[in-house]
N, C-alpha and C. Protein backbone atom coordinates (compact mmCIF):
# COMPACT_ATOMS: atom_id res chain seq x y z
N UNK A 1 97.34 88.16 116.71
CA UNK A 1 98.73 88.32 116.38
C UNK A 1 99.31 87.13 115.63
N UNK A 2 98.68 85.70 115.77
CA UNK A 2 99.45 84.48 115.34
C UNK A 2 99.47 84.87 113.83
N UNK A 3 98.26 84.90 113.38
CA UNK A 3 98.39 85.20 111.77
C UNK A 3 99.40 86.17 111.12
N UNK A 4 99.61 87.40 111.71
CA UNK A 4 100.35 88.23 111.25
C UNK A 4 102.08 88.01 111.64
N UNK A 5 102.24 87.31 112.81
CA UNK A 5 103.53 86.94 113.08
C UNK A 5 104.03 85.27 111.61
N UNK A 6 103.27 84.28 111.65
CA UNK A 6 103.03 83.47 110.77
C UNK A 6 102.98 84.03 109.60
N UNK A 7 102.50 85.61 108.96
CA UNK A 7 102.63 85.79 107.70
C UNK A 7 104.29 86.48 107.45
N UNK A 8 104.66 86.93 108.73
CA UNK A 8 106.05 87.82 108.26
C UNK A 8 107.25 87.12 108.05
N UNK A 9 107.82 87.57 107.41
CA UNK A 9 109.11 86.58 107.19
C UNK A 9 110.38 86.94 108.00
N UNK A 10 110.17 88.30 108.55
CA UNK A 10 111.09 88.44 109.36
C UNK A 10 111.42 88.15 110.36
N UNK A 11 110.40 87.52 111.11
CA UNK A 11 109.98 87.03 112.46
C UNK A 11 110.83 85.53 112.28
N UNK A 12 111.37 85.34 112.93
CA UNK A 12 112.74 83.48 112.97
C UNK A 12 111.75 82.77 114.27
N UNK A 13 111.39 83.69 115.06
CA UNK A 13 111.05 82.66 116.12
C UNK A 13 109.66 83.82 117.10
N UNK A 14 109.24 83.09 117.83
CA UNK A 14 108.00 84.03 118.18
C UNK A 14 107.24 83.22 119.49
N UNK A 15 107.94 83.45 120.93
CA UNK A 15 107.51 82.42 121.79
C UNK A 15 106.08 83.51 123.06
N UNK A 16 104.91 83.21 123.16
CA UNK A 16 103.77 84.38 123.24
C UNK A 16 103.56 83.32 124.84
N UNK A 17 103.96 84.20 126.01
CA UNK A 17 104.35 82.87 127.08
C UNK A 17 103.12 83.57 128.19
N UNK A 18 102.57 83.07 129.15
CA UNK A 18 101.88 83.18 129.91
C UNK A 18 103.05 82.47 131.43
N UNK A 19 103.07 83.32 132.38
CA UNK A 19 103.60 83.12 133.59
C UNK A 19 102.80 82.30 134.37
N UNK A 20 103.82 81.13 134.89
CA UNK A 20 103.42 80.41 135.68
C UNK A 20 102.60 81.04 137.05
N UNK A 21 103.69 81.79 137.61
CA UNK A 21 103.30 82.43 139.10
C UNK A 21 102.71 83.37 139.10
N UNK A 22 101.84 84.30 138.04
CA UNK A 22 101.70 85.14 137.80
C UNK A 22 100.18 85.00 137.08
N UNK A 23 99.00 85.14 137.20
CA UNK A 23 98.13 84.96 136.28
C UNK A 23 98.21 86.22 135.39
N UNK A 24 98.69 87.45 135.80
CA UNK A 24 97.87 88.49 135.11
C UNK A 24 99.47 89.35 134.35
N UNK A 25 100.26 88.08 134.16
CA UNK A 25 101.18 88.25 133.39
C UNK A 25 101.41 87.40 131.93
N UNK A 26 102.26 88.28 130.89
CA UNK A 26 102.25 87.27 129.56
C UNK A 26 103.79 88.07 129.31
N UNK A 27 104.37 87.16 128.69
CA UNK A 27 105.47 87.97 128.03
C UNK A 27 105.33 87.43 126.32
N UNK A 28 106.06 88.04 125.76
CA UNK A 28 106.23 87.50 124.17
C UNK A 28 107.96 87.93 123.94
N UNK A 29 108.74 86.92 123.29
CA UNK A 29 110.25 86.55 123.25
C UNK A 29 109.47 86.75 121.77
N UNK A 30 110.26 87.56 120.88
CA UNK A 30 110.66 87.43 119.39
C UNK A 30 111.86 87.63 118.74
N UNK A 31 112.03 86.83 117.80
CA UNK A 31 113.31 87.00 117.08
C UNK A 31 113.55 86.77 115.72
N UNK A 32 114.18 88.41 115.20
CA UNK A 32 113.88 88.77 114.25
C UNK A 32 115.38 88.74 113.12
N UNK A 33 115.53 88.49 111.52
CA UNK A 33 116.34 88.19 110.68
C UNK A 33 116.83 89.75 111.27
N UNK A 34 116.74 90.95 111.55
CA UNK A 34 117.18 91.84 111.39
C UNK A 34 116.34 92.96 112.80
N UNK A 35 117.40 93.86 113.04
CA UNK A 35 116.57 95.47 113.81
C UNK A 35 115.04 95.94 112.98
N UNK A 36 115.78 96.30 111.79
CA UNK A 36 115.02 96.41 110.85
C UNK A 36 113.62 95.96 111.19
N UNK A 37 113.76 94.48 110.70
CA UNK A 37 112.68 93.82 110.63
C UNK A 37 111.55 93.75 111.80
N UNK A 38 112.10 94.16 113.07
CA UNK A 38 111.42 94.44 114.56
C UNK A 38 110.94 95.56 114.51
N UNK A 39 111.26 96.48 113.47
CA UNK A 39 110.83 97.71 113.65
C UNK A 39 109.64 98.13 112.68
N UNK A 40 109.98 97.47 111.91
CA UNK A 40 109.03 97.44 110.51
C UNK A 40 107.53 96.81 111.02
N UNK A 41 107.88 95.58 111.65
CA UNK A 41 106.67 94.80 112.27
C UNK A 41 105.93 95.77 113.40
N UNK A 42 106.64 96.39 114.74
CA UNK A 42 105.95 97.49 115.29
C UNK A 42 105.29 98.19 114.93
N UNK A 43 105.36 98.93 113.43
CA UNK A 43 104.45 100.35 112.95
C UNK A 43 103.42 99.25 112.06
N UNK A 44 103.46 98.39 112.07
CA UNK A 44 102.23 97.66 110.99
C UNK A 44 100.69 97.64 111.93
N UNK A 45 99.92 97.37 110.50
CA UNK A 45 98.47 97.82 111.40
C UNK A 45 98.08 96.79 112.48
N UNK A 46 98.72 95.47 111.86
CA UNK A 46 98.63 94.12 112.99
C UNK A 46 98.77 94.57 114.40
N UNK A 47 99.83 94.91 114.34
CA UNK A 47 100.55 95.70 116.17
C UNK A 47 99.69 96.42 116.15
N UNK A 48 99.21 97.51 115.79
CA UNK A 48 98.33 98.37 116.16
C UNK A 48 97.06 98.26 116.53
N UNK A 49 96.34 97.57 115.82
CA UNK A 49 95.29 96.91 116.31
C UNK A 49 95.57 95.86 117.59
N UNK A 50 96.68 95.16 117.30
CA UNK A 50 96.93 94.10 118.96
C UNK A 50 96.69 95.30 120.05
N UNK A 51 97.54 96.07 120.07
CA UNK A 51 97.77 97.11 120.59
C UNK A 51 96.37 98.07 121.48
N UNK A 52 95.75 98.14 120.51
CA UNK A 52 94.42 99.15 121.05
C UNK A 52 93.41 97.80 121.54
N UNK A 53 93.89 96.41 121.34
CA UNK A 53 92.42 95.30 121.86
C UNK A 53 93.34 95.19 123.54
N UNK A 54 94.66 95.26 123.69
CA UNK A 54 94.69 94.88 124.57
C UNK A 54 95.38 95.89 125.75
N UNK A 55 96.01 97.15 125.26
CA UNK A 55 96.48 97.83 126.12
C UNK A 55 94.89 98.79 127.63
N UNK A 56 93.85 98.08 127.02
CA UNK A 56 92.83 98.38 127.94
C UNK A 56 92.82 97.31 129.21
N UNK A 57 93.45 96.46 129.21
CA UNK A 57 93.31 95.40 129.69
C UNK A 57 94.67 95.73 130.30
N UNK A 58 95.77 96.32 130.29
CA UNK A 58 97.63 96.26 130.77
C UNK A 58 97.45 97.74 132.13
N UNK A 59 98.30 97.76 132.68
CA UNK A 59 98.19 98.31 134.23
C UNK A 59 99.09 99.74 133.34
N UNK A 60 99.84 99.52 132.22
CA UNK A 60 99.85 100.25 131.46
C UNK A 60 100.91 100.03 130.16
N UNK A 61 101.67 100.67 129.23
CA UNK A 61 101.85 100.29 128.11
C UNK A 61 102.60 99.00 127.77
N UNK A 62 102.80 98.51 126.80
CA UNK A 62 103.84 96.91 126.75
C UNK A 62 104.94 97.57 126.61
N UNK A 63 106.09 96.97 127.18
CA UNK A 63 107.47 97.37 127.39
C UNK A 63 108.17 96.65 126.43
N UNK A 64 109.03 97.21 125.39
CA UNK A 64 109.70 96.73 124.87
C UNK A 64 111.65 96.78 124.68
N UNK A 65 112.24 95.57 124.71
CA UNK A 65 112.83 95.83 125.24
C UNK A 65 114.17 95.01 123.65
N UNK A 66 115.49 95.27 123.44
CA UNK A 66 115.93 94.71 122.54
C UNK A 66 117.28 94.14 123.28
N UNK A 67 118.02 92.73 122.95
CA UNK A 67 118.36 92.14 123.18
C UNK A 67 119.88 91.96 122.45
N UNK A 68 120.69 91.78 123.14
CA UNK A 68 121.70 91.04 121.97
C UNK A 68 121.89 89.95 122.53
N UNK A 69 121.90 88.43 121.79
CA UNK A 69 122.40 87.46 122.24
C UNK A 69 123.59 87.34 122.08
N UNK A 70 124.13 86.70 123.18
CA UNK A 70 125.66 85.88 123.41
C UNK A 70 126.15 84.74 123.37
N UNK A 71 125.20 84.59 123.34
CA UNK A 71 125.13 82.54 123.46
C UNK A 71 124.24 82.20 123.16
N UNK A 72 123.94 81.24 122.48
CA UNK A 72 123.21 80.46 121.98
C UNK A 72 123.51 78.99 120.79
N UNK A 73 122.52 77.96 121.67
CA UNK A 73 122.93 76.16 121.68
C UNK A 73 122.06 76.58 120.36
N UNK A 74 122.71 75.71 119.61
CA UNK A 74 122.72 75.52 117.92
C UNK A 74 121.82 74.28 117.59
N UNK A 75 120.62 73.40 117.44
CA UNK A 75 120.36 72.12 117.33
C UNK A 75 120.56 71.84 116.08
């Protein structure tokens, strides 16, 4: 996934996290210039292929979920 997140331009930020308390958990935080652009990246063959290497391995599908922020510290 790094390569294909690293090639898109829509992608602003892209944090791929492994749980402390949890071994057999991962989450991934992304954030995208646009809806659009989250959606566009889902149907690409990148996801798809992530998709079929690892949903054999998930208790079952990845949950996705969309966000609006409210806040957020500016550096």
């Amino acid at each position: 996934m790094a390569p294909a997140v690293d090639a898109n331009p829509g992608h602003l930020a892209y944090f791929y996290c492994l749980d402390d308390n949890d071994p057999d958990a991962i989450s991934a935080f992304q954030v995208y210039d646009s809806i659009e652009s989250s959606r566009r990246f889902l149907e690409t063959e990148a996801y798809a292929g992530y998709l079929r290497d690892v949903e054999p391995l998930l208790s079952g599908p990845p949950h996705v979920t969309a966000l609006t922020p409210v806040w957020v510290k500016r550096t």
